[in-house]
Protein backbone atom coordinates (compact mmCIF):
# COMPACT_ATOMS: atom_id res chain seq x y z
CA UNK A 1 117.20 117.54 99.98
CA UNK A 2 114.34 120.16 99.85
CA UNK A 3 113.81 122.49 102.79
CA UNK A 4 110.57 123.87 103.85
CA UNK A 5 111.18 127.60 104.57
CA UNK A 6 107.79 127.20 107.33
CA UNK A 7 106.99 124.48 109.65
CA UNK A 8 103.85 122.12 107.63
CA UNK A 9 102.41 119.36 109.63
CA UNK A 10 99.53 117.01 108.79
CA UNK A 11 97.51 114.89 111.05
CA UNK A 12 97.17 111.58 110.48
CA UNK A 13 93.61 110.83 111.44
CA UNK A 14 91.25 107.89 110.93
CA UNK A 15 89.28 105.06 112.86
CA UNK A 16 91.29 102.51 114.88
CA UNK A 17 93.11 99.61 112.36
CA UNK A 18 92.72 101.96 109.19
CA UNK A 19 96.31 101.83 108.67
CA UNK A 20 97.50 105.36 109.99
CA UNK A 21 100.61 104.16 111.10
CA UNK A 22 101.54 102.15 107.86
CA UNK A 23 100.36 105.26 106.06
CA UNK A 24 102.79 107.62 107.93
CA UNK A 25 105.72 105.33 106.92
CA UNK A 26 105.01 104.92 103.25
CA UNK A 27 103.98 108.53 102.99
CA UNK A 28 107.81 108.88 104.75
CA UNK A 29 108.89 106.52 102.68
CA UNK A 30 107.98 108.25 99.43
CA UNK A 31 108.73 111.50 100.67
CA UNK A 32 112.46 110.03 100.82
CA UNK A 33 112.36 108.76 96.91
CA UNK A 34 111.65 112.36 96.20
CA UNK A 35 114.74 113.45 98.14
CA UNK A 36 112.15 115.17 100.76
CA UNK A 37 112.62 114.51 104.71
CA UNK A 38 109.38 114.00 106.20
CA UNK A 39 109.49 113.73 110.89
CA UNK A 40 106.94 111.71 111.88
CA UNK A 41 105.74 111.55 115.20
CA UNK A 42 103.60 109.53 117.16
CA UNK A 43 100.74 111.19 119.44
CA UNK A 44 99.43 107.55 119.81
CA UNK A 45 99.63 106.67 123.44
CA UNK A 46 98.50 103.31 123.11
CA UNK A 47 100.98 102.50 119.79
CA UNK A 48 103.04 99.42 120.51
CA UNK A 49 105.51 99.07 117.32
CA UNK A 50 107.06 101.46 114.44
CA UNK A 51 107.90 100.76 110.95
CA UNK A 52 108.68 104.47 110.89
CA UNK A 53 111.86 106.45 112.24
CA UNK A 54 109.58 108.47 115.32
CA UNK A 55 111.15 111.29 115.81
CA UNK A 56 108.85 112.46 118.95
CA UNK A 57 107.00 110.21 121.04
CA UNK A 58 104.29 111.06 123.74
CA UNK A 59 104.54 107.93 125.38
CA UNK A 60 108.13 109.49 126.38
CA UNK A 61 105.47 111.82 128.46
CA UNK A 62 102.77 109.39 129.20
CA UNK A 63 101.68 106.28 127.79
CA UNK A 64 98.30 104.55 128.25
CA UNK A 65 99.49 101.09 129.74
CA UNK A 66 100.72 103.25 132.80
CA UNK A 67 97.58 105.17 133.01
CA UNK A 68 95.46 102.14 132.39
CA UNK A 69 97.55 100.69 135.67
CA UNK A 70 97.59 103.93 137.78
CA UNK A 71 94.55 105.37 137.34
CA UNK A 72 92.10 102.74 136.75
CA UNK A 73 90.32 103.45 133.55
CA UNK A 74 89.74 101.45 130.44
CA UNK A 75 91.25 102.07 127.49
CA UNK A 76 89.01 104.75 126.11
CA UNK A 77 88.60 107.05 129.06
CA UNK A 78 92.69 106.27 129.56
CA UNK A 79 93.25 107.56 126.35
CA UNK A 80 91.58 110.46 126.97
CA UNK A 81 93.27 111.25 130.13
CA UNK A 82 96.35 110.91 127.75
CA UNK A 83 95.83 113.24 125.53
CA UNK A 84 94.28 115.79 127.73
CA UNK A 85 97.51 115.21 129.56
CA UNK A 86 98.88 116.29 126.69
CA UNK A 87 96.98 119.18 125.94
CA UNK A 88 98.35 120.67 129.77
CA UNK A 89 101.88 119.62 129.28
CA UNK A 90 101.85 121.00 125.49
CA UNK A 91 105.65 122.64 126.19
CA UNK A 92 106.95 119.67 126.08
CA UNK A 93 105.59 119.56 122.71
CA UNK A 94 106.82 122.13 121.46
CA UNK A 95 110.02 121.83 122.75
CA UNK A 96 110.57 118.20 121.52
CA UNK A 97 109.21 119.73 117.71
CA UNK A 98 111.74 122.61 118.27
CA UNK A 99 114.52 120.35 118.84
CA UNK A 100 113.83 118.22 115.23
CA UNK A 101 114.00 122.20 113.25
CA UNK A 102 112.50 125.03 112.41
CA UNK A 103 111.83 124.63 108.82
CA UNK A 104 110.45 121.08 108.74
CA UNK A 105 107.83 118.35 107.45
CA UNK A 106 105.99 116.97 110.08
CA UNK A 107 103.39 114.07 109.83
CA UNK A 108 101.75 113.53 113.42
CA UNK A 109 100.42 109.99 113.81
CA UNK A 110 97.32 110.59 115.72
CA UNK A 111 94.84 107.73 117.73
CA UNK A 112 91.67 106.44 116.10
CA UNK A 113 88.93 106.86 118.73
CA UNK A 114 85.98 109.11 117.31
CA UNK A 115 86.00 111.01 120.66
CA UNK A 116 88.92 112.66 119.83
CA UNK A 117 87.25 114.47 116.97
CA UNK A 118 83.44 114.68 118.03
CA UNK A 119 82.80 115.91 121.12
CA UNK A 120 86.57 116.25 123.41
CA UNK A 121 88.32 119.26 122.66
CA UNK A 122 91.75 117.82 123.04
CA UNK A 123 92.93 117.84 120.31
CA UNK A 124 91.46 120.84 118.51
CA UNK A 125 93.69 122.60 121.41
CA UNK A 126 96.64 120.48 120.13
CA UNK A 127 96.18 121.95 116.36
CA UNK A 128 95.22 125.46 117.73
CA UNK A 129 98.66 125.99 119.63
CA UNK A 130 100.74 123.47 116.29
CA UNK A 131 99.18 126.39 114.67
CA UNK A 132 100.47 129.13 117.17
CA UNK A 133 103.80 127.61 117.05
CA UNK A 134 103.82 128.39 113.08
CA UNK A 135 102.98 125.30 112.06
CA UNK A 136 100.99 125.06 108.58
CA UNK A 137 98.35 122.72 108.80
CA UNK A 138 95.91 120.46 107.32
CA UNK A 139 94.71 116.46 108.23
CA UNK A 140 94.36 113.47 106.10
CA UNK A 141 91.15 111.22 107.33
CA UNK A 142 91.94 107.46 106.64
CA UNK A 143 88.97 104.99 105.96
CA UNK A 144 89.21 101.43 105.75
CA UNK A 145 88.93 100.90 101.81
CA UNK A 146 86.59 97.27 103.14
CA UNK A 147 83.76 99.94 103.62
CA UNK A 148 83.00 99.94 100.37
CA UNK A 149 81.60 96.78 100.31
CA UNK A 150 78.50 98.17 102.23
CA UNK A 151 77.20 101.81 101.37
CA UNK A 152 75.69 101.76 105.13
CA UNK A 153 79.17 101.29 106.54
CA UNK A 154 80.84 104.04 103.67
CA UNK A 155 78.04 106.71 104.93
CA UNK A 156 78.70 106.10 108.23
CA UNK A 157 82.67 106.31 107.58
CA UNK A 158 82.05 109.56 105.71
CA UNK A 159 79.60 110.87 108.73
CA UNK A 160 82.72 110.53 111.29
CA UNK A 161 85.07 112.13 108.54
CA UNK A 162 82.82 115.20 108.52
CA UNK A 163 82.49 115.10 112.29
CA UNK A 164 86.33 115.63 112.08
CA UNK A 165 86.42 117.84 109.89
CA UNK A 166 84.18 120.67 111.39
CA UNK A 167 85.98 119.75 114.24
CA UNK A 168 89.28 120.42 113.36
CA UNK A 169 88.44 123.41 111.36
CA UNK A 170 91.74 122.13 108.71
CA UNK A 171 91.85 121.65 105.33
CA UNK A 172 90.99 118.04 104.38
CA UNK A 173 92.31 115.08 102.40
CA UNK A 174 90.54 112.23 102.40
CA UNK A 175 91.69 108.58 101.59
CA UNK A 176 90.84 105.07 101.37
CA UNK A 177 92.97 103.15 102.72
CA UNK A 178 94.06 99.34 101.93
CA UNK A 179 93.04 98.92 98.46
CA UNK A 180 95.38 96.45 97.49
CA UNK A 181 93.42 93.92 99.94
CA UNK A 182 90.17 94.07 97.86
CA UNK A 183 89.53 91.45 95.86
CA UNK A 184 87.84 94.42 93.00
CA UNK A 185 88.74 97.28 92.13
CA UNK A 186 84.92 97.73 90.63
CA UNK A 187 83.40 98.59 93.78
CA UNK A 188 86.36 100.62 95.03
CA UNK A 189 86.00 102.89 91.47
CA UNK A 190 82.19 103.36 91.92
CA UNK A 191 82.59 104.61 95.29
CA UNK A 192 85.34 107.70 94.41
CA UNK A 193 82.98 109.09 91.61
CA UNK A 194 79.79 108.33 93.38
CA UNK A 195 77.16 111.03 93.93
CA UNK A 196 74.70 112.05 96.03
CA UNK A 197 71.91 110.20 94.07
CA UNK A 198 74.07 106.80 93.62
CA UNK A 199 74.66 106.54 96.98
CA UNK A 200 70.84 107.31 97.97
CA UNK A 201 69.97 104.43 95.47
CA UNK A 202 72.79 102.16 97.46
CA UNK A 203 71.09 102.90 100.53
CA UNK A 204 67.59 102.50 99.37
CA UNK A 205 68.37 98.83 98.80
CA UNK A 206 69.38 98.12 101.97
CA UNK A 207 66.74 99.96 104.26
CA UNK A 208 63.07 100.09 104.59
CA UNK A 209 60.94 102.88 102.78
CA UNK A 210 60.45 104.80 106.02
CA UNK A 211 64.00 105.51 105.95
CA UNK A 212 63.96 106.64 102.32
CA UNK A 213 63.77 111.03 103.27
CA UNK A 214 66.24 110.16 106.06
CA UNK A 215 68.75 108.25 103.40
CA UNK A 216 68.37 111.50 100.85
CA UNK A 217 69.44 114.05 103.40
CA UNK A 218 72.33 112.04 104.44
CA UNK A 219 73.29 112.15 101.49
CA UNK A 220 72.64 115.62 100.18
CA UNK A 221 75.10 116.80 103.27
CA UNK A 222 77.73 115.06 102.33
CA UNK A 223 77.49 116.22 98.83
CA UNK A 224 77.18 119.32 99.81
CA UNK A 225 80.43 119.05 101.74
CA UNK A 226 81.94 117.43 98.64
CA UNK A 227 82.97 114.61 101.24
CA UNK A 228 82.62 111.62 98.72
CA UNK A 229 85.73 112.64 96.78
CA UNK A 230 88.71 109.76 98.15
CA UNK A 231 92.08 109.44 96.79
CA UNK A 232 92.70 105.66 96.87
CA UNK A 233 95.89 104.41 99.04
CA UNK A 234 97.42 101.50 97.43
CA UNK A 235 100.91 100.38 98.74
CA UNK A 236 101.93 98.67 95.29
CA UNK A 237 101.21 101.51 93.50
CA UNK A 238 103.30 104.07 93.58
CA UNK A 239 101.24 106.74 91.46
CA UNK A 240 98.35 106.85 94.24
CA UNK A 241 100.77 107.76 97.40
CA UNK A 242 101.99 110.44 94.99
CA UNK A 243 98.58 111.70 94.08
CA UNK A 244 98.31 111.69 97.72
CA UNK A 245 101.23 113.62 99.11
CA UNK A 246 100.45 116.05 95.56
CA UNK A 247 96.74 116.86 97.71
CA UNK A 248 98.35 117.05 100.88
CA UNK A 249 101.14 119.82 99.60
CA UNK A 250 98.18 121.61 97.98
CA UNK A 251 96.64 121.46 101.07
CA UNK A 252 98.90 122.90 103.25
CA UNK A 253 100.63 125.16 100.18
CA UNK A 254 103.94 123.04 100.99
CA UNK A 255 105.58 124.69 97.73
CA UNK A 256 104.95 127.94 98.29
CA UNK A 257 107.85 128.03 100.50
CA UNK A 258 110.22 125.15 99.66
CA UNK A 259 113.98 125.39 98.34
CA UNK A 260 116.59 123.32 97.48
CA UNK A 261 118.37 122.14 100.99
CA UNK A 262 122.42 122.57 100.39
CA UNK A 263 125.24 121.08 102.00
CA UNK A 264 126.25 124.67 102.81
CA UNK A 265 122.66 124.99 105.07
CA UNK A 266 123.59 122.51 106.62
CA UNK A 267 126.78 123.44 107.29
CA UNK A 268 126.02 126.89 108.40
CA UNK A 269 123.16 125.26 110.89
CA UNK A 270 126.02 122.97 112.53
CA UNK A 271 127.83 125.97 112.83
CA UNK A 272 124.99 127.92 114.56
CA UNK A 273 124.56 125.07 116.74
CA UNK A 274 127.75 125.49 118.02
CA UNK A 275 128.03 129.19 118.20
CA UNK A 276 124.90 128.67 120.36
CA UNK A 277 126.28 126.07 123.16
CA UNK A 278 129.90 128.02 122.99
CA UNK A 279 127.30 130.97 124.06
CA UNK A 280 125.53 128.96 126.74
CA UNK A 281 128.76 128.12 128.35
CA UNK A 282 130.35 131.36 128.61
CA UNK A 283 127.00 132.72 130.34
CA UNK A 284 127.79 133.27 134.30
C-alpha cells in the first residue's frame, strides 16, 4: 500500500441525489485497484445506507431523525442544527479522525443542501479547524450530469458550485456526475468544452431579449472563474474516475508526500500501539 506522509482530505460536495455517496465508494473503490487506502466518512446526518466501509460517522454524535423528533424542525433547519452541532462538538471529530491515523486519505461525504455552502458558516468552520488539525484540503462539487439537457438548469448548477467555492475558500474539482444514464454523450461533450459565448447562445434561445445583458454576464463570471471545465464521472469507465482522482491528487498535492507503505510500518505502528497502552497502564 502507499502511505501519505500528511493527512489529505476532500469534501464530497454537491446538491441532494447527485450521487456523492456512490461517488465516495467508487472513488474508494478505485483507490483500492491502485493499492491506495482511501477512509471515508460520512458527515451526512440524514444518510440512511452505505455501499462504502464508513470509517467515522456523525450520526454516532447526532443524527437528524432524532433531532427532527426532539426538537421539532423540518428537515432543513434539522440539518442545520446538525451540523452546527457539529461544528461545537468538533473534538469529537478530531478524535474519531485521530483514531483512523495520522498519515491518511480521507474522503468526507458531506450533505447536499445549498445552505451549507451559501450563507451558514458551518461548515467553512469544519474545513478551517480539518485544516488546523493538518489536514490538506481541497472539495470535489458533484452535478447531476441530467443538467445538461437544459443550459438554464447547467448555469444555475454552476452558480451554486461557485457559491461553494468562494465559500469554502479550497481548491476545486468539479464533476458531472451520472453519465452513463444519458441517453448521448453529444450533449454531455458540448457542455465540458463549452465557453462563455456557447453557453450565452444556449441561453438566448430559451429566454426573452430583455434577459439577453443579464444571460452575458452570467456567463462572463463563470468564465472568468474557469467554472465550465467538468471532468465527466462515468461508473463503467474506468479511465474517467482515474482522471478524476489524477485532479483531485493535483489538487491537494497528494504525491508530494506519498511512499511506499511496508509491512515493516506497519509493524513498527502495532508495536507503538502497544508501547503506548503498556505506558498508559503503568501511569499511577
Amino acid at each position: 500500500l502507499l502511505r501519505v506522509m500528511v493527512r489529505v482530505g476532500t469534501l464530497v460536495i454537491g446538491p441532494a441525489g447527485s450521487g456523492k455517496s456512490t461517488f465516495c465508494e467508487m472513488l474508494r473503490a478505485h483507490a483500492a485497484t491502485l493499492k491506495r487506502q482511501v477512509h471515508v466518512v460520512n458527515l451526512d446526518p440524514a444518510a440512511e445506507h452505505f455501499t462504502y466501509p464508513v470509517a467515522v460517522d456523525i450520526r454516532e454524535l447526532i443524527s437528524l431523525e432524532d433531532v427532527m423528533s426532539e426538537m421539532r424542525l423540518g428537515p432543513n433547519g434539522g440539518l442545520i442544527y446538525c451540523m452546527e452541532y457539529l461544528v461545537e462538538n468538533l473534538q469529537w471529530l478530531q478524535d474519531e479522525l485521530d483514531d483512523i491515523g495520522p498519515d491518511e486519505y480521507v474522503l468526507f461525504d458531506c450533505p447536499g443542501q445549498i445552505e451549507l455552502y451559501s450563507h451558514v458558516p458551518a461548515m467553512q468552520i469544519i474545513v478551517r479547524e480539518l485544516q488546523r488539525a493538518d489536514f490538506r484540503m481541497a472539495a470535489t462539487y458533484l452535478l447531476d450530469s441530467q443538467f445538461v439537457a437544459d443550459a438554464s438548469k447547467f448555469i444555475s448548477g454552476v452558480l451554486c458550485c461557485l457559491s461553494a467555492m468562494t465559500s469554502l475558500e479550497l481548491p476545486h474539482v468539479n464533476v458531472l456526475s451520472k453519465c452513463d444514464q444519458l441517453p448521448s454523450r453529444r450533449a454531455l461533450e458540448e457542455f465540458l468544452d463549452a465557453d462563455a459565448e456557447v453557453l450565452q447562445e444556449r441561453l438566448d434561445r430559451t429566454t426573452r431579449p430583455e434577459f439577453y445583458r443579464l444571460n452575458a454576464a452570467i456567463c462572463e463570471l463563470i468564465d472568468d472563474w474557469s467554472m465550465v471545465q467538468f471532468l465527466p464521472s462515468d461508473p463503467k469507465d474506468a479511465e474517467t474516475i482515474d482522471q478524476i482522482l489524477g485532479q483531485i491528487d493535483h489538487a491537494t498535492q497528494y504525491h508530494e508526500d506519498v511512499e511506499p507503505r511496508t509491512a515493516e510500518d506497519d509493524e513498527e505502528a502495532d508495536d507503538f500501539g502497544v508501547e503506548l497502552e503498556g505506558m498508559d497502564g503503568n501511569v499511577d
